[in-house]
C-alpha atoms as a PDB file:
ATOM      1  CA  UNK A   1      58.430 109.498   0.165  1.00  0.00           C
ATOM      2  CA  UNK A   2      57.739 106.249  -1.640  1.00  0.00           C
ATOM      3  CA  UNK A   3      57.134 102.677  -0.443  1.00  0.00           C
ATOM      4  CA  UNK A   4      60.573 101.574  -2.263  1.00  0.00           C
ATOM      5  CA  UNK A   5      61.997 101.333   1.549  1.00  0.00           C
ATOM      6  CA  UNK A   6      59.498  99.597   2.972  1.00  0.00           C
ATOM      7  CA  UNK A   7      60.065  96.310   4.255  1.00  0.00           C
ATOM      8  CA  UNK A   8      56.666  94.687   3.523  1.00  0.00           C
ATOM      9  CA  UNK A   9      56.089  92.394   0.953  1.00  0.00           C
ATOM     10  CA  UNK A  10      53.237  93.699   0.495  1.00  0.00           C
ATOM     11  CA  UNK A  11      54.390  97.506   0.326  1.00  0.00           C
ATOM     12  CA  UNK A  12      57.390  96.486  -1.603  1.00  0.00           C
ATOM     13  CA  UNK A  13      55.096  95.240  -4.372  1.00  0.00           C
ATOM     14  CA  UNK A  14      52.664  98.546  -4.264  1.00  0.00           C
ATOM     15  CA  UNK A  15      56.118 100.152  -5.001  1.00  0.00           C
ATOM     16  CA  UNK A  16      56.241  98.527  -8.409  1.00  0.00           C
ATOM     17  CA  UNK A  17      52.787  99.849  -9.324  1.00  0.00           C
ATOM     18  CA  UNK A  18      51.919 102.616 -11.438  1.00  0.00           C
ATOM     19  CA  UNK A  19      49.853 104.297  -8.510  1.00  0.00           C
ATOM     20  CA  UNK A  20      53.079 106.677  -6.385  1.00  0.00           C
ATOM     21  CA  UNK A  21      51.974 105.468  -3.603  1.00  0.00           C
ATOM     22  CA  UNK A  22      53.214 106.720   0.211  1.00  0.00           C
ATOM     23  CA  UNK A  23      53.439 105.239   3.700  1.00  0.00           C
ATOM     24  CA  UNK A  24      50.981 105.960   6.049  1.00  0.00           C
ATOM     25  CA  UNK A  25      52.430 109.157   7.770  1.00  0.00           C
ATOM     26  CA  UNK A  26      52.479 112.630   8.740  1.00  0.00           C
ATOM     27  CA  UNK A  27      54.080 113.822   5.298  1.00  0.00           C
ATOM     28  CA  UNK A  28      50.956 112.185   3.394  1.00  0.00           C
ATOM     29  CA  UNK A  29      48.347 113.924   5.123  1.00  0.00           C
ATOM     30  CA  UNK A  30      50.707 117.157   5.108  1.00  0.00           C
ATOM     31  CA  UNK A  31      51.100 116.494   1.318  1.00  0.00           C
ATOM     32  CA  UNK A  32      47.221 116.052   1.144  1.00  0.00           C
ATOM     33  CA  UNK A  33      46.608 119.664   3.030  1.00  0.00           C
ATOM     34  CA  UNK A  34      49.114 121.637   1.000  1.00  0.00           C
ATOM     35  CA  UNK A  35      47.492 120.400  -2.338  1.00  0.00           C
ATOM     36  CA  UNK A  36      44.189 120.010  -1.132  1.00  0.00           C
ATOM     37  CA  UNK A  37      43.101 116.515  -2.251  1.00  0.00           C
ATOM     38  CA  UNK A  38      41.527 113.554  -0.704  1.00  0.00           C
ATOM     39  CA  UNK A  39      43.784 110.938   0.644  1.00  0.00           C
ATOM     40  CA  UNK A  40      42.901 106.983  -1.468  1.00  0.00           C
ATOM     41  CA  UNK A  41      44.269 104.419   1.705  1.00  0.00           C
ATOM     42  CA  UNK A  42      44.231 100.735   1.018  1.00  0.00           C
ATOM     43  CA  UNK A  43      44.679  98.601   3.575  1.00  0.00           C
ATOM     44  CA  UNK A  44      45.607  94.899   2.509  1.00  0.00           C
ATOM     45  CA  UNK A  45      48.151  92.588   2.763  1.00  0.00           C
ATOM     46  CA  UNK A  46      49.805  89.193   1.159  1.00  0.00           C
ATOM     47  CA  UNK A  47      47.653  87.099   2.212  1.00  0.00           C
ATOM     48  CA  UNK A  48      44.563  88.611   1.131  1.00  0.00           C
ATOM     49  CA  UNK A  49      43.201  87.381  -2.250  1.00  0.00           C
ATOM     50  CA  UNK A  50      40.543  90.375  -3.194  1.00  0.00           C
ATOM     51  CA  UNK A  51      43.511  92.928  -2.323  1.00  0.00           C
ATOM     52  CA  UNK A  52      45.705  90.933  -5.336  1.00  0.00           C
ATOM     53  CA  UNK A  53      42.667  90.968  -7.453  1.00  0.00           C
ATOM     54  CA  UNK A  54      42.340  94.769  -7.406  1.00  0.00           C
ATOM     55  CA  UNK A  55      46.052  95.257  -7.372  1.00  0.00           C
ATOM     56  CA  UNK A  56      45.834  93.480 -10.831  1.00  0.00           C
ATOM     57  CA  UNK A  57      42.347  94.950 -12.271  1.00  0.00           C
ATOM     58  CA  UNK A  58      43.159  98.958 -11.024  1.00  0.00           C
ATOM     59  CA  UNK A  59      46.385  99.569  -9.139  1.00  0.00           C
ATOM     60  CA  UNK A  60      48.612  98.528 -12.134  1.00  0.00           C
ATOM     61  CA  UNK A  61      46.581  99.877 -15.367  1.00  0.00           C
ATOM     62  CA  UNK A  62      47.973 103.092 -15.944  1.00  0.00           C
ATOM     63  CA  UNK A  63      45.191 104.827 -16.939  1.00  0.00           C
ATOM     64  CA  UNK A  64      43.230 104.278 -13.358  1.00  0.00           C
ATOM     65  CA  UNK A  65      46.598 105.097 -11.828  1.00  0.00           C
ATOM     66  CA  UNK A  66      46.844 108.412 -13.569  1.00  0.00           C
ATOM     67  CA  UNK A  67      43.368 109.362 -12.449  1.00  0.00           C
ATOM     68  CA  UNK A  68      44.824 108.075  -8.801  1.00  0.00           C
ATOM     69  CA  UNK A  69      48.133 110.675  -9.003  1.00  0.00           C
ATOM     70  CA  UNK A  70      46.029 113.570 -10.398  1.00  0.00           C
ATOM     71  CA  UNK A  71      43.676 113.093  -8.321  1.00  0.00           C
ATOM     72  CA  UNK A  72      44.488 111.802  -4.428  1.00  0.00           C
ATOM     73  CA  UNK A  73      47.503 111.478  -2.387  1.00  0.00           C
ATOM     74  CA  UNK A  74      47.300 107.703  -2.695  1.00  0.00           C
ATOM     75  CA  UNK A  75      48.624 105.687   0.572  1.00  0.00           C
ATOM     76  CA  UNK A  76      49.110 102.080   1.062  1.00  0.00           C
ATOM     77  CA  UNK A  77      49.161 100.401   4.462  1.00  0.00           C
ATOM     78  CA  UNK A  78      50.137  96.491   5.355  1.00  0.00           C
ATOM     79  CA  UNK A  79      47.626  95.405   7.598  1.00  0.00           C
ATOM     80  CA  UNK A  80      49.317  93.354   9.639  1.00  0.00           C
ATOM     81  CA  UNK A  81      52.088  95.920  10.259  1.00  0.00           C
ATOM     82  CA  UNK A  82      50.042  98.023  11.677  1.00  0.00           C
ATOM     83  CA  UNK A  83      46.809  96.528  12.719  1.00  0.00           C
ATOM     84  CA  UNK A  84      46.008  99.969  14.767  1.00  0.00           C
ATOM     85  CA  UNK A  85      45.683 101.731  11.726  1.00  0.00           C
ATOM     86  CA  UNK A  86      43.384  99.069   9.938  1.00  0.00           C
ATOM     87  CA  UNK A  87      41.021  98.817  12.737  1.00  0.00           C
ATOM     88  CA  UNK A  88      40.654 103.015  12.946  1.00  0.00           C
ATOM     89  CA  UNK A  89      39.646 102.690   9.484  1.00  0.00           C
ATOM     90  CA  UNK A  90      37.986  99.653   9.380  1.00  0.00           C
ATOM     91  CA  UNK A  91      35.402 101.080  12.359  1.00  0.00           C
ATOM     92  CA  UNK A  92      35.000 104.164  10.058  1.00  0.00           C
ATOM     93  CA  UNK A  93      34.014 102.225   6.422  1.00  0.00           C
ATOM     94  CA  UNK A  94      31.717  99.872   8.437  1.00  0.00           C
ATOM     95  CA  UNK A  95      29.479 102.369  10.270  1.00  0.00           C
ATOM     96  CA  UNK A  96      29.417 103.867   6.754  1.00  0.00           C
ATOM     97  CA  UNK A  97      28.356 101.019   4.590  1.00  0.00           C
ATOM     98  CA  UNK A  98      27.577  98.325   6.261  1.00  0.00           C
ATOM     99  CA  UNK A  99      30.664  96.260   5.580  1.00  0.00           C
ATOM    100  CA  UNK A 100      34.501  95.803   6.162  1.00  0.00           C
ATOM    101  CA  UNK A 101      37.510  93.429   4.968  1.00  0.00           C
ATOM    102  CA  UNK A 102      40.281  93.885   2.697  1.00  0.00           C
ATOM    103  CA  UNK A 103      40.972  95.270   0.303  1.00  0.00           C
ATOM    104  CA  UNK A 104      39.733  98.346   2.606  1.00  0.00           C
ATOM    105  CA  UNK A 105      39.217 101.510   0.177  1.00  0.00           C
ATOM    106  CA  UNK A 106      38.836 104.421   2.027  1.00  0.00           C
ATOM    107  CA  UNK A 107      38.748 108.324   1.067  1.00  0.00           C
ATOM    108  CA  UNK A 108      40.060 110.713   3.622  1.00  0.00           C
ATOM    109  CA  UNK A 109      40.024 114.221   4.243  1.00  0.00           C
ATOM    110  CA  UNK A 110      43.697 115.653   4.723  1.00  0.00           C
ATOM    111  CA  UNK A 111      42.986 115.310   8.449  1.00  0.00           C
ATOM    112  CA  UNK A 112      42.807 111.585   8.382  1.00  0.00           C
ATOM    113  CA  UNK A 113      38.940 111.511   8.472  1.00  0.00           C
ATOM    114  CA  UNK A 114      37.070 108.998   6.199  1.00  0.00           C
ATOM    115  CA  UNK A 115      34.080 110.487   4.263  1.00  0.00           C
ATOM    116  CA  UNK A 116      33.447 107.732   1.852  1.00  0.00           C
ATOM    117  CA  UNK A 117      35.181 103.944   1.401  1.00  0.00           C
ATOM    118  CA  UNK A 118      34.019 100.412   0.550  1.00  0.00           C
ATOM    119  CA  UNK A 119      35.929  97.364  -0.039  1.00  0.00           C
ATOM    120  CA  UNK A 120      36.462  95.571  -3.370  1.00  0.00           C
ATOM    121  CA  UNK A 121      35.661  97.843  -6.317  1.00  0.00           C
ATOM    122  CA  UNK A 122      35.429  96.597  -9.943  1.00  0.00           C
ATOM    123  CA  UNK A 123      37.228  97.662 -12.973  1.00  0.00           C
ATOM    124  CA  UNK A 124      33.904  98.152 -14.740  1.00  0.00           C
ATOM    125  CA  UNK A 125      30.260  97.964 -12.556  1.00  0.00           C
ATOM    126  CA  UNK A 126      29.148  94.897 -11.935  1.00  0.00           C
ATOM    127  CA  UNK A 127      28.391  92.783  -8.199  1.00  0.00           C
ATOM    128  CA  UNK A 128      26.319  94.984  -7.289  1.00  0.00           C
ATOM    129  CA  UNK A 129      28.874  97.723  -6.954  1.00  0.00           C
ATOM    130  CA  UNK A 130      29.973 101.077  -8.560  1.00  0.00           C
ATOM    131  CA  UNK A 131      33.111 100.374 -11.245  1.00  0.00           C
ATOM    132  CA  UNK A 132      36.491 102.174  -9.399  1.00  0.00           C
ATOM    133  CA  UNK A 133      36.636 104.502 -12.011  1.00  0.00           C
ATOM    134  CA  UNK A 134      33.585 106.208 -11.233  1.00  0.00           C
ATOM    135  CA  UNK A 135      33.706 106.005  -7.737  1.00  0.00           C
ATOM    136  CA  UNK A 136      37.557 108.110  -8.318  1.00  0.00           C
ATOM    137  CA  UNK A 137      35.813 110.557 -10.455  1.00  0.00           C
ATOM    138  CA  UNK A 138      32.538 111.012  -8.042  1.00  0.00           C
ATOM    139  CA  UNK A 139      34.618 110.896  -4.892  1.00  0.00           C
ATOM    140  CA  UNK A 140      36.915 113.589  -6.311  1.00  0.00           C
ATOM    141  CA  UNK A 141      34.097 115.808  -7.781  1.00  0.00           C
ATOM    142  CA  UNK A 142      32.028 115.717  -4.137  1.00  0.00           C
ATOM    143  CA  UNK A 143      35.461 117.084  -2.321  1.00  0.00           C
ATOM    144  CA  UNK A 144      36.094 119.733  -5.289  1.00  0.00           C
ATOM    145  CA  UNK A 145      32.882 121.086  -5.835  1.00  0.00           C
ATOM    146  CA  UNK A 146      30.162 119.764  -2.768  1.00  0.00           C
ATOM    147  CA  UNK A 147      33.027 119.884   0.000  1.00  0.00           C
ATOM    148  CA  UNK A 148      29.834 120.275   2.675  1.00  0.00           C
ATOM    149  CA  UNK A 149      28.635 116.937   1.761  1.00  0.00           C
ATOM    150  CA  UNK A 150      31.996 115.401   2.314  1.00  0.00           C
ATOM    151  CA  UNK A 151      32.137 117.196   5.747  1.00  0.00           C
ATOM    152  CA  UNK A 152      28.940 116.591   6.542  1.00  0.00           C
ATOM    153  CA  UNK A 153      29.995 112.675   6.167  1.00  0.00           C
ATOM    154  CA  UNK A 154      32.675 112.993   8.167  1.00  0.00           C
ATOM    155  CA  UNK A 155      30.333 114.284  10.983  1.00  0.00           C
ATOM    156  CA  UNK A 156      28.245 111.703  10.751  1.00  0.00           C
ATOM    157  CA  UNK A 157      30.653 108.962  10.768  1.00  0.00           C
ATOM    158  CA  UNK A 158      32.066 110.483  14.330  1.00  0.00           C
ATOM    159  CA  UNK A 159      28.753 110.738  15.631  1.00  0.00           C
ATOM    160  CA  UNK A 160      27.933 107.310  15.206  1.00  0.00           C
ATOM    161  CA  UNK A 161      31.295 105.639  16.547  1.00  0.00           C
ATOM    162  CA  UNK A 162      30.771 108.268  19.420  1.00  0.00           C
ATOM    163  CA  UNK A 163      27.207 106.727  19.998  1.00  0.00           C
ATOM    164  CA  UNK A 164      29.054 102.769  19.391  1.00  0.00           C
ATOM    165  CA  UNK A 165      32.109 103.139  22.212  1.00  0.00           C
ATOM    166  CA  UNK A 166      28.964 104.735  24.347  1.00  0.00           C
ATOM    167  CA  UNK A 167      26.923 101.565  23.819  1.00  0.00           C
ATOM    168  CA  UNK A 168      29.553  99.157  24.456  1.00  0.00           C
ATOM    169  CA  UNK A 169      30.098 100.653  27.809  1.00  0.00           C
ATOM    170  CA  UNK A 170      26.692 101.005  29.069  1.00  0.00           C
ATOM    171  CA  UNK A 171      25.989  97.757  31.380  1.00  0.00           C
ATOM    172  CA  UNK A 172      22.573  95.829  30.636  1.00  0.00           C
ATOM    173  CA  UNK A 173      21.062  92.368  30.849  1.00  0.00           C
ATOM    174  CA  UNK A 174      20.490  90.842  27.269  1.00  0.00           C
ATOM    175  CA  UNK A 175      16.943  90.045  26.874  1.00  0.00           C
ATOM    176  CA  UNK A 176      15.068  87.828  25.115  1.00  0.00           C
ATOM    177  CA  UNK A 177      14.025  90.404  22.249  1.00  0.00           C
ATOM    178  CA  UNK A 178      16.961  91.507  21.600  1.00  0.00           C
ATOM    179  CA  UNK A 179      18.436  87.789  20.809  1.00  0.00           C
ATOM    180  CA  UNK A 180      15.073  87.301  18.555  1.00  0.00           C
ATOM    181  CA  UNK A 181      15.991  90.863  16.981  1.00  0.00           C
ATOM    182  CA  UNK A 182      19.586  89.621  16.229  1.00  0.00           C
ATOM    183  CA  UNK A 183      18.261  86.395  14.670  1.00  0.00           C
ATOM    184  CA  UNK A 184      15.951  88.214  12.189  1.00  0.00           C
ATOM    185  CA  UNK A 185      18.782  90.455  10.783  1.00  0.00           C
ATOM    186  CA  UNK A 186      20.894  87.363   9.950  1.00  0.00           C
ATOM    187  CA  UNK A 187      17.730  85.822   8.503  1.00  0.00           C
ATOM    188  CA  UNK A 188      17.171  88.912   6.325  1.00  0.00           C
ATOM    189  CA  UNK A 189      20.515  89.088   4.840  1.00  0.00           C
ATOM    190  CA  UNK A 190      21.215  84.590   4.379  1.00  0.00           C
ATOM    191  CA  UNK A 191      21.441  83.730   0.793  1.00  0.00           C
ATOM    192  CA  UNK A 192      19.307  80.842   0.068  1.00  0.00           C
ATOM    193  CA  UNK A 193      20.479  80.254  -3.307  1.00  0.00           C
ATOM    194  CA  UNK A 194      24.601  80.427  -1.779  1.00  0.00           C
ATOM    195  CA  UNK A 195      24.336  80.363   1.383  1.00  0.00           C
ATOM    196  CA  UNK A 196      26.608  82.930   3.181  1.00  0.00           C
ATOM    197  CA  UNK A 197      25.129  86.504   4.389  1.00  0.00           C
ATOM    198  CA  UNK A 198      24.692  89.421   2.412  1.00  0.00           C
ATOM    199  CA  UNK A 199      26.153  89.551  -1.355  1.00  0.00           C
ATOM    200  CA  UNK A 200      29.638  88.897  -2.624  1.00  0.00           C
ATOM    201  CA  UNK A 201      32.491  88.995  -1.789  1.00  0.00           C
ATOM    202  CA  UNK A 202      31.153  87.238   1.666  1.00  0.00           C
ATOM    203  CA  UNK A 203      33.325  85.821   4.243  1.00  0.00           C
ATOM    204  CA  UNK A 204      32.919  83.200   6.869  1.00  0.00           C
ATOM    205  CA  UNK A 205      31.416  84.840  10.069  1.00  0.00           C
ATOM    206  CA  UNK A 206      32.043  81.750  12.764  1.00  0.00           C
ATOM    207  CA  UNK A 207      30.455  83.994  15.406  1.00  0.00           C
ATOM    208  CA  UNK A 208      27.098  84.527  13.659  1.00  0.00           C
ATOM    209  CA  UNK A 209      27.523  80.344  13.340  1.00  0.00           C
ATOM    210  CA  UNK A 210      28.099  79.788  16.782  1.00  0.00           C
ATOM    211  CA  UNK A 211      25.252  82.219  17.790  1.00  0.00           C
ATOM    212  CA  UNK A 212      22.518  81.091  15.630  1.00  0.00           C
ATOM    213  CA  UNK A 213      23.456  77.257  16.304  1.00  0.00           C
ATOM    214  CA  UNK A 214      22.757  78.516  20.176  1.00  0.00           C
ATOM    215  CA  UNK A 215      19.651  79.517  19.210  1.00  0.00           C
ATOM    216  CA  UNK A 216      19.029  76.583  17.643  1.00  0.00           C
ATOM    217  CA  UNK A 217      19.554  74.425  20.765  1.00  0.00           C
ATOM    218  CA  UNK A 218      18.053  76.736  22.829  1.00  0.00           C
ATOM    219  CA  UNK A 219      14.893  77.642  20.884  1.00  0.00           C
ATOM    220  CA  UNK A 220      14.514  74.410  18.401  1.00  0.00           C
ATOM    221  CA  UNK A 221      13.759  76.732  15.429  1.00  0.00           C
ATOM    222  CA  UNK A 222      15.082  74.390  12.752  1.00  0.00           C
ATOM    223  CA  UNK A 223      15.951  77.119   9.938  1.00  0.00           C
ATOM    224  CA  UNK A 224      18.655  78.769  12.630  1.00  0.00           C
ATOM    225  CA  UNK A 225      20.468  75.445  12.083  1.00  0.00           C
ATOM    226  CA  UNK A 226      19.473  75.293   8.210  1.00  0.00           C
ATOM    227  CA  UNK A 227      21.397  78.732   7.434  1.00  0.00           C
ATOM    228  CA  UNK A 228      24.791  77.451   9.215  1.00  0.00           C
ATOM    229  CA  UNK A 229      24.411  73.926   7.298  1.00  0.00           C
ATOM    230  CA  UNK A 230      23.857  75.452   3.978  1.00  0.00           C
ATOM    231  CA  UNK A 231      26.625  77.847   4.610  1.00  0.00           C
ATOM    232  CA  UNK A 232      28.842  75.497   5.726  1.00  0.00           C
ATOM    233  CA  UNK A 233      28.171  72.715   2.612  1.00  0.00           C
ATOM    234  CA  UNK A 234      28.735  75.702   0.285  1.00  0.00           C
ATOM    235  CA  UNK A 235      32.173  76.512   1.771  1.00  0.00           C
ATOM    236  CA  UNK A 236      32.861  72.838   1.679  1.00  0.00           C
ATOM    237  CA  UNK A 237      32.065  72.347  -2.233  1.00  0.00           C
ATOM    238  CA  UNK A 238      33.772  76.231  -2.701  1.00  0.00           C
ATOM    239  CA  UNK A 239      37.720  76.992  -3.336  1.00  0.00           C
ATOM    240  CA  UNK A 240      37.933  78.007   0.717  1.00  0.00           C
ATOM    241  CA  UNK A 241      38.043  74.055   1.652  1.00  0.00           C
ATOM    242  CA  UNK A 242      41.580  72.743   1.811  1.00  0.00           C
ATOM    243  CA  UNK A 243      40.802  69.690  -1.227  1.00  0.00           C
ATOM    244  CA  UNK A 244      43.766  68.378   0.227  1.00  0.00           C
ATOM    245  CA  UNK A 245      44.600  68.759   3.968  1.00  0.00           C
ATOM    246  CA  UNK A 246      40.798  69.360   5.008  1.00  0.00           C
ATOM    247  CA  UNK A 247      39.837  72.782   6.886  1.00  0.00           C
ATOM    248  CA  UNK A 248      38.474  76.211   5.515  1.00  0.00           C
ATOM    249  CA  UNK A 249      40.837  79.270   4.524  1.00  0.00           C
ATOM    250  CA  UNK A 250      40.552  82.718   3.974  1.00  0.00           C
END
């Protein structure tokens, strides 16, 4: 099967690559158990300007995509097709790492389970980050020749979104502390040169705004307010402000 069918956009173009991509199905992961390699899934779609970017950089030069077809059963999934599948996998990469978004790049056993995945990767390293190259050849070497490891990341992950849903369930009052606590870990990751939390690629978090100008009004702690304002006047002088019709996009 091939994405040649597919209706998306956004599939329709992964069918032009290089990479032979598949669907998101049962004959992937089948494929994947029969010949015993890791499943690649991205998860992206139109709309998305890091998942174009990586499309262009790795996903259409042939040598990466050879490494890809040796290597994986690569699949390609349209977010907002099928949202279900993107927040499985999203969950998974984010108790991982630390981190979600799109592009979503995540490895998978041949049962669907994710034992490695990031975002964005670079052609070459840079960012802060691993080039894609590398992370093919490492990922592929760790489920060849260390298959424990891998497994033993898969545990991991399931014990940790076991210990999440548990969490979110349990009833509590929110106290004090814990609204200090929350404060500090935004504080430890704001970028006081670019404003924004944590390193590139960032993206807007309007909830962590909303909650830290609370905080602000509640507790008069002036550098709450100072990390939304000098996020906020960076978007404004950045390429997400709408020059034009006003606004922020993403």
């Amino acid at each position: 099967m091939s994405l040649a069918d597919e209706r998306s956009p956004f599939l329709q173009h992964g069918a032009q690559q290089p990479v032979r991509w598949m669907p998101f199905g049962e004959a992937a992961f089948q494929r994947a158990a029969r010949e015993d390699k890791p499943i690649l899934l991205d998860i992206g779609a139109v709309w998305c300007h890091w998942c174009h970017v990586m499309d262009r950089e790795s996903y259409e030069d042939h040598d990466t995509a050879a490494l890809i077809n040796e290597l994986f059963v690569p699949v390609k999934v349209d977010r907002d097709e099928r949202p279900d599948v993107d927040a499985r996998y999203q969950r998974a990469v984010q108790t991982l790492v630390g981190q979600g978004g799109w592009p979503l790049t995540a490895f998978l056993t041949p049962d669907g389970d994710v034992f490695y995945g990031g975002t964005y990767f670079p052609p070459v390293d840079g960012y802060g980050r691993p080039s894609f190259r590398r992370v093919l050849g490492e990922v592929a070497r760790i489920w060849k020749e260390e298959r424990p490891r891998a497994l033993d990341a898969v545990r991991g992950i399931q014990e940790r979104l076991t210990s999440y849903a548990q969490a979110e369930v349990q009833p509590g009052a929110v106290d004090r502390q814990m609204l200090s606590s929350t404060v500090e870990e935004f504080a430890s990751h704001f970028d006081f040169r670019y404003g924004g939390f944590g390193r590139a690629p960032k993206f807007p978090n309007a909830g962590g705004f909303n909650f830290l100008l609370d905080q602000d009004l509640e507790r008069h702690q002036d550098w709450n307010r100072r990390m939304v304002l000098e996020t906020l006047r960076a978007m404004a002088r950045g390429g997400v402000y709408d020059q034009i019709g006003g606004g922020f996009h993403r």
